[in-house]
N, C-alpha and C. Protein backbone atom coordinates (compact mmCIF):
# COMPACT_ATOMS: atom_id res chain seq x y z
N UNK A 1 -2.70 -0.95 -56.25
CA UNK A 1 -3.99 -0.51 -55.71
C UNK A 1 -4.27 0.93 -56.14
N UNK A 2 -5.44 1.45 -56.42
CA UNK A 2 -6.03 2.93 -56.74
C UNK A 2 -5.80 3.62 -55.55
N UNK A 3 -4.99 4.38 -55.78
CA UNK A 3 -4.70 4.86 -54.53
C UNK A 3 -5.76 6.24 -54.04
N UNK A 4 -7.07 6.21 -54.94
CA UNK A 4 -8.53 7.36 -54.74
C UNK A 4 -8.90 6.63 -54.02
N UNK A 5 -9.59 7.30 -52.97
CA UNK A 5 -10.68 6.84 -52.16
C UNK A 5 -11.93 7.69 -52.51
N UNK A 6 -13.12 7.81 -52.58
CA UNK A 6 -14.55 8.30 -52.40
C UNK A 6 -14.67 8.16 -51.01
N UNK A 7 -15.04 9.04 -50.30
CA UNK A 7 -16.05 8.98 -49.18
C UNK A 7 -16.88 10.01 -48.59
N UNK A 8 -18.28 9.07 -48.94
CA UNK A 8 -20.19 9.86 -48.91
C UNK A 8 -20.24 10.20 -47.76
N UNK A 9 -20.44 11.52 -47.22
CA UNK A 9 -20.60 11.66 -46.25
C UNK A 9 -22.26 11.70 -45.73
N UNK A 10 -22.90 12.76 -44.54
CA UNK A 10 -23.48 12.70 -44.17
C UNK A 10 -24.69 14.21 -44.04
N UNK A 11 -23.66 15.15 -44.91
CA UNK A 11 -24.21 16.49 -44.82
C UNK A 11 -25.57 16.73 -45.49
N UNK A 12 -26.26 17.65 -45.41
CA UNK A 12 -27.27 17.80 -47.23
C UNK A 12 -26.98 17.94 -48.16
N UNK A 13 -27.23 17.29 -48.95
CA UNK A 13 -26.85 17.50 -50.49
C UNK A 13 -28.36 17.04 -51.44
N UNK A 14 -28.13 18.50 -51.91
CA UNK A 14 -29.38 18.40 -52.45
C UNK A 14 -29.52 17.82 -53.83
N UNK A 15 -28.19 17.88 -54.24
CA UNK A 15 -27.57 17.66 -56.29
C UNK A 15 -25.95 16.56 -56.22
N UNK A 16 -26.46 15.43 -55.16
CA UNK A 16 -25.38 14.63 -55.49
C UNK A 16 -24.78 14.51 -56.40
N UNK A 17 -23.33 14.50 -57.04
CA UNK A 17 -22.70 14.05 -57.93
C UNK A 17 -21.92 13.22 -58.42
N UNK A 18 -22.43 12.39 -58.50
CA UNK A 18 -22.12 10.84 -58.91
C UNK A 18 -21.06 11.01 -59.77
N UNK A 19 -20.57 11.57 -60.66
CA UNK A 19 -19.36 11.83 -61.61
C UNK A 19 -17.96 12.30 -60.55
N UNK A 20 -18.24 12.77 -60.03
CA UNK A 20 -17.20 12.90 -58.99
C UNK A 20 -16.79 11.42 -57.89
N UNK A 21 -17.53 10.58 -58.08
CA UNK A 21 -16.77 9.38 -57.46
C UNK A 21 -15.97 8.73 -57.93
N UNK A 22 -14.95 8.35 -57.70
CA UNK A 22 -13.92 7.22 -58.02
C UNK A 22 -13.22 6.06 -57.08
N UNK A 23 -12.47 5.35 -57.57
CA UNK A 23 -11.71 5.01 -56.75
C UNK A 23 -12.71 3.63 -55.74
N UNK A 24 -12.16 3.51 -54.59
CA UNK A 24 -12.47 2.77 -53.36
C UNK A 24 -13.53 3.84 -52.86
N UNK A 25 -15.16 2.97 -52.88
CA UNK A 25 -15.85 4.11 -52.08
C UNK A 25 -16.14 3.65 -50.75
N UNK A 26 -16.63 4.45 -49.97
CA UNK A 26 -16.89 4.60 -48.35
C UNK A 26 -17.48 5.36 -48.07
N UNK A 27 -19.29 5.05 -47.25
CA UNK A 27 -20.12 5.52 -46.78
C UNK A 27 -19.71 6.36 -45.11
N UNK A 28 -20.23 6.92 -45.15
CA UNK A 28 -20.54 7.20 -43.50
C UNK A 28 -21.55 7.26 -42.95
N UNK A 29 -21.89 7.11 -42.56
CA UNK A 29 -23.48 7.23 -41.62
C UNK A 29 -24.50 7.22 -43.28
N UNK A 30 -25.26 8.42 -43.14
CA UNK A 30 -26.09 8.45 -43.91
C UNK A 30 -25.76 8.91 -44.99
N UNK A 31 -24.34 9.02 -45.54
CA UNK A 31 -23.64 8.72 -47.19
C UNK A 31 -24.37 7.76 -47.61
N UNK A 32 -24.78 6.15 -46.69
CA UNK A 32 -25.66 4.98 -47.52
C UNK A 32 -26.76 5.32 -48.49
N UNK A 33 -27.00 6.55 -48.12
CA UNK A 33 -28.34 6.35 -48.44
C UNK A 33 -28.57 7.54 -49.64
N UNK A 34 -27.52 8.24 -49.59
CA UNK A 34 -26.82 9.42 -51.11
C UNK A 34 -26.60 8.30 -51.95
N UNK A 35 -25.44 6.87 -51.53
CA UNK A 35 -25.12 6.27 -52.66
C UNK A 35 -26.18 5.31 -53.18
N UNK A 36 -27.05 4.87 -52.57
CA UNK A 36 -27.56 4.21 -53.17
C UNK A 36 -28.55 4.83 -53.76
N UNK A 37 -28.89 5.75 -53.51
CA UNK A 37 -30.02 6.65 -54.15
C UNK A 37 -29.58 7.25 -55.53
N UNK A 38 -28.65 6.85 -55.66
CA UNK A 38 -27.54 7.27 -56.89
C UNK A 38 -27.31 5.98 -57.67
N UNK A 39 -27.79 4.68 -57.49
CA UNK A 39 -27.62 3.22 -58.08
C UNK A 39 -25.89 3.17 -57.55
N UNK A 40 -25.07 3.73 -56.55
CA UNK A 40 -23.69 3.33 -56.16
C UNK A 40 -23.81 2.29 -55.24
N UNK A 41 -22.93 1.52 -55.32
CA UNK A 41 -22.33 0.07 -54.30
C UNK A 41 -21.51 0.28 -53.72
N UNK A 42 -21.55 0.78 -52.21
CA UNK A 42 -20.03 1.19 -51.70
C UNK A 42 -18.96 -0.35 -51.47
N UNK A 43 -17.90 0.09 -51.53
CA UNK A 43 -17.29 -0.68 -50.77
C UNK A 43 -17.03 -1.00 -49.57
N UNK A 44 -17.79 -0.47 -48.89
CA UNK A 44 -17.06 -0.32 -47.18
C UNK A 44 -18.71 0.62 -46.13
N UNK A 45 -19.00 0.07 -45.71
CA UNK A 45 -19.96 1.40 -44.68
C UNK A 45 -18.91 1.33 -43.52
N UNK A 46 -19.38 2.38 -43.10
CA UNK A 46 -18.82 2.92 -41.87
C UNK A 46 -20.12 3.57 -40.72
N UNK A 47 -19.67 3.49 -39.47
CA UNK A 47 -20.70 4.71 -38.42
C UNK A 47 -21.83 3.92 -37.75
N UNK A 48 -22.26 5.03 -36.91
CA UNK A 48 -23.39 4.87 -36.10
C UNK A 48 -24.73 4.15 -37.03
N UNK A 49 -25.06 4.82 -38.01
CA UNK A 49 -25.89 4.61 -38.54
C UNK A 49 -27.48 5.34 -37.96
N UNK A 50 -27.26 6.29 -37.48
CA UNK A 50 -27.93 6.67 -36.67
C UNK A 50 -29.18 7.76 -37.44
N UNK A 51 -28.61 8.41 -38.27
CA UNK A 51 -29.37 9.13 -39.08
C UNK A 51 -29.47 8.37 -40.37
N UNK A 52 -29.35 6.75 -40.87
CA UNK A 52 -29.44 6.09 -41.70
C UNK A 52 -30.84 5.80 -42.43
N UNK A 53 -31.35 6.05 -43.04
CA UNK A 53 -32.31 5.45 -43.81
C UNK A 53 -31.87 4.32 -43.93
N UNK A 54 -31.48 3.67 -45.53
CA UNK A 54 -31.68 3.06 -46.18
C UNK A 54 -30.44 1.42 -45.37
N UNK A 55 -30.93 0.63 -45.59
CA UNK A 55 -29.54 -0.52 -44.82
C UNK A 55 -28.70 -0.95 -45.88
N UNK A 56 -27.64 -1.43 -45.18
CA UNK A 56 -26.26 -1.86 -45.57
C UNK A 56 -26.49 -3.12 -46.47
N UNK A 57 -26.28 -2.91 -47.61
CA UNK A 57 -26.43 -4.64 -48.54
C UNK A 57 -26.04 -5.58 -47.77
N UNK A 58 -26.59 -6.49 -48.14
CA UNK A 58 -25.78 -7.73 -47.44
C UNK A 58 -24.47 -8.41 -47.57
N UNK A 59 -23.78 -7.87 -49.05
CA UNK A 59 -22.68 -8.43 -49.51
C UNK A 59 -21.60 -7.57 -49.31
N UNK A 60 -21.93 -6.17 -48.98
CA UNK A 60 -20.83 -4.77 -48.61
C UNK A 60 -20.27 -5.29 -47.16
N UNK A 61 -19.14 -4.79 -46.94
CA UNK A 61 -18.12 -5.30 -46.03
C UNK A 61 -19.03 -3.77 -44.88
N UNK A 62 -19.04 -4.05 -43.41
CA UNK A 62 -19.80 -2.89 -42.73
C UNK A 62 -18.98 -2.67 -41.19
N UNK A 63 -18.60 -1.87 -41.11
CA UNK A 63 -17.85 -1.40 -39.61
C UNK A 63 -18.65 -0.51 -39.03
N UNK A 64 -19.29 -0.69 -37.93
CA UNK A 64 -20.36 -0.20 -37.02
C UNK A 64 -19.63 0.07 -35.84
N UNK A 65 -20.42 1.10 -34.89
CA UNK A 65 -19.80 2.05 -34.33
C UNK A 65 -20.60 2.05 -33.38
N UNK A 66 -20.43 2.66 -32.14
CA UNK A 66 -21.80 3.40 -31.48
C UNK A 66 -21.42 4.85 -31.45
N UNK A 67 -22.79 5.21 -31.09
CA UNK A 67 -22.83 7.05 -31.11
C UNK A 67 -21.81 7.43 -30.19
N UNK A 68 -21.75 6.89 -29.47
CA UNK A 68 -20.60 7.84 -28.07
C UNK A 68 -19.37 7.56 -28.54
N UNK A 69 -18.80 8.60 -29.06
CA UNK A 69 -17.10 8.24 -30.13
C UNK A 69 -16.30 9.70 -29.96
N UNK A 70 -15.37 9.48 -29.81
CA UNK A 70 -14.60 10.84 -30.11
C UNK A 70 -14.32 11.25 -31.35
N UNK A 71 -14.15 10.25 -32.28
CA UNK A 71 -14.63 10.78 -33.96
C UNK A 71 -15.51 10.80 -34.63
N UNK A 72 -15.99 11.35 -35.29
CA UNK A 72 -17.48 11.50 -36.29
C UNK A 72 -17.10 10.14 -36.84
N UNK A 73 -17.97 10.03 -37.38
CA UNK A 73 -18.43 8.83 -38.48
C UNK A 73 -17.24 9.23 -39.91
N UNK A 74 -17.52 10.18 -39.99
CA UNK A 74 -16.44 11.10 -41.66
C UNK A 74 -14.92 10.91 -40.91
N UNK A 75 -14.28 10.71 -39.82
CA UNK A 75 -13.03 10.66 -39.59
C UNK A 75 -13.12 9.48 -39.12
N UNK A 76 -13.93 8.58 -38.63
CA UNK A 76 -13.80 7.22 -38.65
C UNK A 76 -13.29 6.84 -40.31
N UNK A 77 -14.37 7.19 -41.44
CA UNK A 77 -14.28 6.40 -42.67
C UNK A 77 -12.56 6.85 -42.99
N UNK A 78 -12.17 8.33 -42.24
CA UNK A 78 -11.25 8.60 -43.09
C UNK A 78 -9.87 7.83 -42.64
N UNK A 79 -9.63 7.84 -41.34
CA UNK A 79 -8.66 7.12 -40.70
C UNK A 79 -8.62 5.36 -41.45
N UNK A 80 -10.05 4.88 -41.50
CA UNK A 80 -10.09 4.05 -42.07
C UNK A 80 -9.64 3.43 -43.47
N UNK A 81 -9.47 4.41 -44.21
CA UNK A 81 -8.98 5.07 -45.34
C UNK A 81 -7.58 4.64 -45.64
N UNK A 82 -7.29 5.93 -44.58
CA UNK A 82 -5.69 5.96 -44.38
C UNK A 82 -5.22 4.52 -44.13
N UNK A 83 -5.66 4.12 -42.98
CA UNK A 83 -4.81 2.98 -42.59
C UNK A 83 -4.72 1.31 -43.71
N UNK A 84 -5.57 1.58 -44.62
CA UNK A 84 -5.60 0.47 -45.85
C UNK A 84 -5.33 1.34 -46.72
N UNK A 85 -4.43 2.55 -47.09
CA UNK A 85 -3.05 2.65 -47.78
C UNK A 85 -3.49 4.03 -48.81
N UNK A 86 -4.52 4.30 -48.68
CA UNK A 86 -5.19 5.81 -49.96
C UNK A 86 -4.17 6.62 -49.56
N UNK A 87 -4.49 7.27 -50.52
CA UNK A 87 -3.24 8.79 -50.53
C UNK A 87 -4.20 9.93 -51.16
N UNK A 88 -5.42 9.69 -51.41
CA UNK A 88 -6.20 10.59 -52.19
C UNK A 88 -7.50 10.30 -51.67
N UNK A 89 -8.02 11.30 -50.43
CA UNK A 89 -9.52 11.12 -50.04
C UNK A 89 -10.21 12.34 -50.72
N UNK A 90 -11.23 11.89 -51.30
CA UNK A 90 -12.42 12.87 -51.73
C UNK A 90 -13.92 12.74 -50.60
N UNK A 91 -14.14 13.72 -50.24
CA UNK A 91 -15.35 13.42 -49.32
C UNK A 91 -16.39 14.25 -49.94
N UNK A 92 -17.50 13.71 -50.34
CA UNK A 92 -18.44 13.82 -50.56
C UNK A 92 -19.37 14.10 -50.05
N UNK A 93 -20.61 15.40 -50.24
CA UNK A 93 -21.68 15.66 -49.04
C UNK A 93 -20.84 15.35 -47.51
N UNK A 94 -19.74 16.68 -47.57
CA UNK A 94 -19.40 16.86 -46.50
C UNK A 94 -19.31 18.30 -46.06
N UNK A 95 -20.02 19.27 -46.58
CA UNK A 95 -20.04 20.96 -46.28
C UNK A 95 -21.15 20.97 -46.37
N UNK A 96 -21.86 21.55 -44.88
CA UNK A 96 -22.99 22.22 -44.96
C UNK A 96 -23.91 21.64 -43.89
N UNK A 97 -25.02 21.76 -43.53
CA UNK A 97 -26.03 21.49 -42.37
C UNK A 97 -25.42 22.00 -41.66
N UNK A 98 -25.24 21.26 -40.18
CA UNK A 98 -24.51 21.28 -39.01
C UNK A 98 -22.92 21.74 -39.02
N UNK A 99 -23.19 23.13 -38.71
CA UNK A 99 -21.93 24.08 -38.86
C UNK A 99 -20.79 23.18 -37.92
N UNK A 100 -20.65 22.88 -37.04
CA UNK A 100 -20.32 21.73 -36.13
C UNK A 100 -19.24 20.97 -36.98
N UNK A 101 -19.74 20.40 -37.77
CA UNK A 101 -19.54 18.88 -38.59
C UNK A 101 -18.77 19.57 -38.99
N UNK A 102 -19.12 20.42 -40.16
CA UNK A 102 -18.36 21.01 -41.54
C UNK A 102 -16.94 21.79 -40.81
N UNK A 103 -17.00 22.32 -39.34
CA UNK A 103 -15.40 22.86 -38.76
C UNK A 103 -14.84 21.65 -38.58
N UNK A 104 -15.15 20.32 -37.71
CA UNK A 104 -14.57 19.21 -37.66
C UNK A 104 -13.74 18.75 -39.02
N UNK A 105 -14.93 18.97 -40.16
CA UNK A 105 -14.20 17.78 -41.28
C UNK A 105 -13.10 18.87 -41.98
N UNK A 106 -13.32 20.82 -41.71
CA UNK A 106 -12.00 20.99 -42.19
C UNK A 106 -10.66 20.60 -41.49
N UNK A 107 -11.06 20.68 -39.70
CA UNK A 107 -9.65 20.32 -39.05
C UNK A 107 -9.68 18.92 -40.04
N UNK A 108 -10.12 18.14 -39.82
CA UNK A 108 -10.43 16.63 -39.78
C UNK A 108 -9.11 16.75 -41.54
N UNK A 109 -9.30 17.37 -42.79
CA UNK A 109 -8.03 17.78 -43.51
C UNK A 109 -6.70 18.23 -43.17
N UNK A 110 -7.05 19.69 -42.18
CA UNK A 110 -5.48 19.83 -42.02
C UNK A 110 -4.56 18.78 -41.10
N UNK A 111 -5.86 17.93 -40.41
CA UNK A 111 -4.64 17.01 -39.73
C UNK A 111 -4.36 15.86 -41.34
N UNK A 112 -5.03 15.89 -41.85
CA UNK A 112 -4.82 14.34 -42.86
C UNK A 112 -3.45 14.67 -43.59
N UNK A 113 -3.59 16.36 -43.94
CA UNK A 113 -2.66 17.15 -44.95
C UNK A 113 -1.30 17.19 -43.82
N UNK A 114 -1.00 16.87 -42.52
CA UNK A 114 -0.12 16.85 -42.03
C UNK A 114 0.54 15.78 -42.15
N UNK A 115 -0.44 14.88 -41.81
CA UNK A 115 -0.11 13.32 -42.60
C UNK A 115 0.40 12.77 -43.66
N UNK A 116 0.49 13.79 -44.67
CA UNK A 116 0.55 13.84 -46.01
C UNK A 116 0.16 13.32 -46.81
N UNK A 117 -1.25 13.17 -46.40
CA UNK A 117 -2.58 13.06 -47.96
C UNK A 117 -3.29 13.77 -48.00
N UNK A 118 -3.68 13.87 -49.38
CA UNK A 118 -4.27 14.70 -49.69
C UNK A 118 -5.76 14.89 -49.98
N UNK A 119 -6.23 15.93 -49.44
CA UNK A 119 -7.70 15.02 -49.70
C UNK A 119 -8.90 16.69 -49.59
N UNK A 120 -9.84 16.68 -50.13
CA UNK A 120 -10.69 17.26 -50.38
C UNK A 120 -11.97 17.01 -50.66
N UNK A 121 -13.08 18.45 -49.69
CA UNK A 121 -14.35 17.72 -49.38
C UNK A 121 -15.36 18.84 -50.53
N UNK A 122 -16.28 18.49 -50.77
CA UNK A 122 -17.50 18.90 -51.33
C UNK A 122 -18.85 19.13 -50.84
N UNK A 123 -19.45 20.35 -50.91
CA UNK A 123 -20.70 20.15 -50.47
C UNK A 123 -21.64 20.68 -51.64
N UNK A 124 -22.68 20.99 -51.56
CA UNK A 124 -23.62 21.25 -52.38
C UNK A 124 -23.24 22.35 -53.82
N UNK A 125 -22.78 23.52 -53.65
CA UNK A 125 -22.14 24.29 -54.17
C UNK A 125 -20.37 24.40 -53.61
N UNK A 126 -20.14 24.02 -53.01
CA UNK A 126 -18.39 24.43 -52.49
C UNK A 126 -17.53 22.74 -52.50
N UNK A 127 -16.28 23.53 -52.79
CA UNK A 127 -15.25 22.70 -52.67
C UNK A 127 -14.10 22.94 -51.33
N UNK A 128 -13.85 22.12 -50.55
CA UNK A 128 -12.54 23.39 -49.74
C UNK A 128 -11.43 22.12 -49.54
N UNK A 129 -10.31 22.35 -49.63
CA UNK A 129 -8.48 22.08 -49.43
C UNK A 129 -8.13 22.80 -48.53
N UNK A 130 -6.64 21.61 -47.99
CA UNK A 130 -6.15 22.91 -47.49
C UNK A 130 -4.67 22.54 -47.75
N UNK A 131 -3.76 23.75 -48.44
CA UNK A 131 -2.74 24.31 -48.90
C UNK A 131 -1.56 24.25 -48.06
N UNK A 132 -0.53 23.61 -48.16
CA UNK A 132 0.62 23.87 -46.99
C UNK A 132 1.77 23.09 -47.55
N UNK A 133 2.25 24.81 -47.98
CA UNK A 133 3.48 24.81 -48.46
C UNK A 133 3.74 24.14 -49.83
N UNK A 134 3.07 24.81 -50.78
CA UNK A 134 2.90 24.45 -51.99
C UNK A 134 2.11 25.23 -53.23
N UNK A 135 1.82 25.02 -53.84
CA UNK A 135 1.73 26.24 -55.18
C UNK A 135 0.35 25.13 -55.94
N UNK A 136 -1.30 25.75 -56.32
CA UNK A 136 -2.06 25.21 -57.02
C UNK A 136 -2.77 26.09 -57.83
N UNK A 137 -2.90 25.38 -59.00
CA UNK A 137 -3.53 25.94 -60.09
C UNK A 137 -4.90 25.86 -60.39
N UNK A 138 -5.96 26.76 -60.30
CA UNK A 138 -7.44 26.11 -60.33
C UNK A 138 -7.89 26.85 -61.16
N UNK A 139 -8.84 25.95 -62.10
CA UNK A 139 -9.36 26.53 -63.46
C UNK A 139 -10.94 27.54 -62.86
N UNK A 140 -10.58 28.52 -63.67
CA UNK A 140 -11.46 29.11 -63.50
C UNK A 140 -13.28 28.85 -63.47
N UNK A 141 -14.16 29.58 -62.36
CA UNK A 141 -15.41 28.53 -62.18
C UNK A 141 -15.92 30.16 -62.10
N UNK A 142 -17.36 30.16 -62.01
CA UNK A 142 -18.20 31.02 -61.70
C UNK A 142 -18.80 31.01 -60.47
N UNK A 143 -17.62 31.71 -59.79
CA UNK A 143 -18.02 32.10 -57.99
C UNK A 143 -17.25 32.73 -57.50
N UNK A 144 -16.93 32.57 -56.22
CA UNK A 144 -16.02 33.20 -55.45
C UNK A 144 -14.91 32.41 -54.89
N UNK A 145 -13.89 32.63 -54.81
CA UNK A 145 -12.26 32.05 -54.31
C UNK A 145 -11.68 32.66 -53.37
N UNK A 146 -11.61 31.94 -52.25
CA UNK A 146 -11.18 32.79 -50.71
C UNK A 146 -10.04 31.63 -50.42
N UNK A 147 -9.41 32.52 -49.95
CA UNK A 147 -7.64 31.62 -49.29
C UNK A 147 -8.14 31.96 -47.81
N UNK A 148 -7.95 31.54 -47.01
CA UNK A 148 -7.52 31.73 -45.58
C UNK A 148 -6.41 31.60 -44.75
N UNK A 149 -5.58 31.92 -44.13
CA UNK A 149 -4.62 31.32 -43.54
C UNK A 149 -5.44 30.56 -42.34
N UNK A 150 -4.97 29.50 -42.35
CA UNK A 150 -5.02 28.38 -40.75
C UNK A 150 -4.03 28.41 -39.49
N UNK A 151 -3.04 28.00 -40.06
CA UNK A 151 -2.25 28.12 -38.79
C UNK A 151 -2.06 29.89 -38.69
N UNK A 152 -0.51 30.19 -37.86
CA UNK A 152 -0.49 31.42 -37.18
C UNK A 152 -0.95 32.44 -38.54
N UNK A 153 -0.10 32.52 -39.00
CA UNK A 153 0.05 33.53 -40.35
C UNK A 153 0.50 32.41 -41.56
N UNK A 154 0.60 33.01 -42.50
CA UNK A 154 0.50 32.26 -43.67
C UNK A 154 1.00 33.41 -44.85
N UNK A 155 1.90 33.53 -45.70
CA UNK A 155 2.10 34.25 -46.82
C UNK A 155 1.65 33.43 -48.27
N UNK A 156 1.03 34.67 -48.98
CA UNK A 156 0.32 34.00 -50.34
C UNK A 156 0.42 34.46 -51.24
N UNK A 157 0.49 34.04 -52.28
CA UNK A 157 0.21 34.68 -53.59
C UNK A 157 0.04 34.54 -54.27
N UNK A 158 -1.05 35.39 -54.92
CA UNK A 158 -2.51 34.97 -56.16
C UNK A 158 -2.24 35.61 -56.98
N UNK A 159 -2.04 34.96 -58.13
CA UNK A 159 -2.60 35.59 -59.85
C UNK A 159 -3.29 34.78 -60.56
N UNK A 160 -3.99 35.62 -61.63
CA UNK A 160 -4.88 35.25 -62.33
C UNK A 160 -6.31 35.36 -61.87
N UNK A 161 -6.28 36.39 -60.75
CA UNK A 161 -7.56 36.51 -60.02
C UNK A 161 -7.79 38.00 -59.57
N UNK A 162 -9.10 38.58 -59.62
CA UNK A 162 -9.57 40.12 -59.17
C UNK A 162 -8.13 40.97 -58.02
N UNK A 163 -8.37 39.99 -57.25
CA UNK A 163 -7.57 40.93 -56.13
C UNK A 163 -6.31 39.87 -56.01
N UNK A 164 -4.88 40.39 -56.54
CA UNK A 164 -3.23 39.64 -56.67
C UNK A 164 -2.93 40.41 -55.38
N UNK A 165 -2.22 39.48 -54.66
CA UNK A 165 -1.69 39.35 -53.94
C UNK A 165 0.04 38.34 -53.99
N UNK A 166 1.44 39.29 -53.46
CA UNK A 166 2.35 38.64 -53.46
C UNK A 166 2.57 38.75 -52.25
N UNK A 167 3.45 37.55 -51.54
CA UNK A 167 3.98 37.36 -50.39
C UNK A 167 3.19 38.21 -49.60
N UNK A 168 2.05 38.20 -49.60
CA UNK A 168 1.00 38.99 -48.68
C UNK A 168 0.87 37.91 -47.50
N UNK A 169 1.26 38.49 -46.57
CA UNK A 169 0.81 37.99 -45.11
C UNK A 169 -0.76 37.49 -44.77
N UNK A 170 -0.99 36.68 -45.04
CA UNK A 170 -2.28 36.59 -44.39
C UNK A 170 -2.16 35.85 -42.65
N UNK A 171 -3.31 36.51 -41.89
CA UNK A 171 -3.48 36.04 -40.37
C UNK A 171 -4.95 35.22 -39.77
N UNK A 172 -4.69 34.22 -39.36
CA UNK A 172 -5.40 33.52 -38.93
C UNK A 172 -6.61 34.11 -38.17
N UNK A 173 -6.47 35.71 -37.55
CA UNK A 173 -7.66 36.18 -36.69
C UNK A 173 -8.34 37.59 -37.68
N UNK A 174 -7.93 37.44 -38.95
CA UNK A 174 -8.95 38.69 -40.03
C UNK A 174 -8.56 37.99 -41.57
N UNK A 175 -10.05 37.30 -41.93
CA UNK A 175 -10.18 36.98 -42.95
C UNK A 175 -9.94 38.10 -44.28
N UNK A 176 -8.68 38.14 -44.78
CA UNK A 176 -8.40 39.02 -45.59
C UNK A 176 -8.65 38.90 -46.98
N UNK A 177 -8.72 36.82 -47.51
CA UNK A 177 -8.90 36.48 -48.68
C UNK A 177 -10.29 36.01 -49.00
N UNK A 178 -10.68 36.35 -48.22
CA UNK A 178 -12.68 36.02 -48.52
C UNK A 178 -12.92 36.51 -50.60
N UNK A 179 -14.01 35.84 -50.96
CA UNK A 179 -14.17 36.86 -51.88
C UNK A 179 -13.37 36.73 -53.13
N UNK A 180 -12.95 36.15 -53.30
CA UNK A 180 -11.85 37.27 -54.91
C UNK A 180 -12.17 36.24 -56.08
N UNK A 181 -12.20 36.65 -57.27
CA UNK A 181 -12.72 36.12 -58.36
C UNK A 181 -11.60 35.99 -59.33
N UNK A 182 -11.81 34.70 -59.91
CA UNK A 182 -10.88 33.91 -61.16
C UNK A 182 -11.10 34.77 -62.41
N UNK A 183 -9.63 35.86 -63.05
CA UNK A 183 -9.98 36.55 -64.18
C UNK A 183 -9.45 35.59 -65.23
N UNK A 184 -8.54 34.84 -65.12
CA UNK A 184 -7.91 34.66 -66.27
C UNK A 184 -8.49 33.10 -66.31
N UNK A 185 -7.96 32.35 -67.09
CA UNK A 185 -8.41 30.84 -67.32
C UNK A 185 -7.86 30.07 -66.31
N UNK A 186 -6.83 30.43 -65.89
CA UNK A 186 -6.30 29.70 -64.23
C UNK A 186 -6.28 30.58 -63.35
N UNK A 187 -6.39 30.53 -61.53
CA UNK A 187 -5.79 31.07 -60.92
C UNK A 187 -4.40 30.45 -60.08
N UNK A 188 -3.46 31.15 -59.85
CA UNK A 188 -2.37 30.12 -59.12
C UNK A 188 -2.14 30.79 -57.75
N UNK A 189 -2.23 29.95 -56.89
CA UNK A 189 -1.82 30.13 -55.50
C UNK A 189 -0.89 29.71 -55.16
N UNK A 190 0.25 30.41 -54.60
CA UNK A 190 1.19 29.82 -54.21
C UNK A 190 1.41 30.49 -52.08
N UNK A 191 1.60 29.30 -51.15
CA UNK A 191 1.04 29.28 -49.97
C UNK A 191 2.47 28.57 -48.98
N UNK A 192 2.88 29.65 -48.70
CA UNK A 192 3.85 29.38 -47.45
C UNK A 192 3.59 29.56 -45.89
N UNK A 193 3.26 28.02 -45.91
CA UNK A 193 2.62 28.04 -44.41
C UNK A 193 1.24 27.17 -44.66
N UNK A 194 0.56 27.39 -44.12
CA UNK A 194 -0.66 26.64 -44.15
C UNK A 194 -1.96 27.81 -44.28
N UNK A 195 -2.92 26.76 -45.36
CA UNK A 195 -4.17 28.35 -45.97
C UNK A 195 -5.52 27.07 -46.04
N UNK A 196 -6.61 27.78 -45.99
CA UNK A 196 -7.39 26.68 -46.42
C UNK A 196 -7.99 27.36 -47.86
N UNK A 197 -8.41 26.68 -48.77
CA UNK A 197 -8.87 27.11 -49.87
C UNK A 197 -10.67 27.12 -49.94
N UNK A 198 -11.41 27.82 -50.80
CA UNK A 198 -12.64 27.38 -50.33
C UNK A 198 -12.71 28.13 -51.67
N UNK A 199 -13.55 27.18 -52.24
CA UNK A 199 -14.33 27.18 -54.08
C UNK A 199 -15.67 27.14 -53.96
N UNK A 200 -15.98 28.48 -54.20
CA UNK A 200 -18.12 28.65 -53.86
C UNK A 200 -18.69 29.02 -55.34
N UNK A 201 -19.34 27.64 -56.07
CA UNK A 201 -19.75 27.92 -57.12
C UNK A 201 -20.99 28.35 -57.79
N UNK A 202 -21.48 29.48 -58.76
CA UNK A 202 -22.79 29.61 -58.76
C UNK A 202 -22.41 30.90 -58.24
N UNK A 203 -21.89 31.79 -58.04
CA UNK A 203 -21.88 33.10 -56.88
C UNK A 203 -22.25 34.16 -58.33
């Protein structure tokens, strides 16, 4: 089995990107209506359907929900995910609108990344991960590259980027890695402890 999953979320997205799907896809709420507006066939809907335009084909497999849930619609699809065997979620039109949502779907990672999959969301211009206990290489883009630590503290260290940092302490209550820019053709992070990453492109 492909062990990628796709899953459309529900945020604004003004410049869907259809090249970025792979794998097993999965709507959420009003992801239906990104993918099909894109000529995509999901495999799977998910959610309330509540902010839905467009309806569910008739031949797509559909798990419906009601609004009163303790998970969003985006951690419904994702649990959903998980539990039929992915190891690789991409979420799609999932940063941005409702500031709300977009803190949910980062916890909604560091619990997945505890789980140990891996998975990363997209919104209009940004990408964000989150890092724990491990070392990544990201090709250089035209924007800005901020580490954060998540849990208590977090030690990091960046090269190949404006402001290097070794075994620098970062703390969960003063954003210290906001900001810093890709000089060389890679930057490498290497992250003891838990960090979230956040890729803002266009800056």
């Amino acid at each position: 089995m492909n062990a990628d999953c796709t899953i459309i979320c529900g945020a604004p997205c003004n410049s869907f990107n259809g090249s970025l799907v792979s794998g097993f896809v999965i709507t959420a709420d009003r992801g239906i209506d990104y993918a099909l507006k894109a000529g995509i066939v999901p495999d799977l809907c998910v959610g309330d359907f509540d902010s839905a335009e467009c309806d569910v084909p008739e031949n797509v497999e559909c798990i419906r929900s009601v609004p009163e849930k303790d998970d969003t619609d985006t951690i419904m699809a994702a649990n959903i995910a998980v539990e039929r065997g992915f190891k690789h979620l991409r979420f799609l039109c999932a940063v941005g609108g409702r500031l709300g949502h977009t803190l949910a779907n980062i916890q909604m990672l560091y619990g997945l990344k505890k789980r140990g999959i891996d998975a990363e969301m997209y919104g209009d211009n940004e990408r964000v991960e989150i890092l724990l206990n491990e070392t990544k290489r990201i090709k250089r883009f035209n924007g800005y590259l901020s580490v954060f630590a998540y849990e208590n503290t977090a030690e990091i260290t960046e090269s190949g980027v404006k402001y290097q940092t070794e075994n620098r302490v970062f703390t969960s209550n003063y954003p210290l890695g906001v900001s810093n820019e890709i000089t060389d053709e890679y930057a490498q992070i290497t992250v003891k402890g838990c960090a979230v990453v956040v890729e803002e492109y266009g800056g």
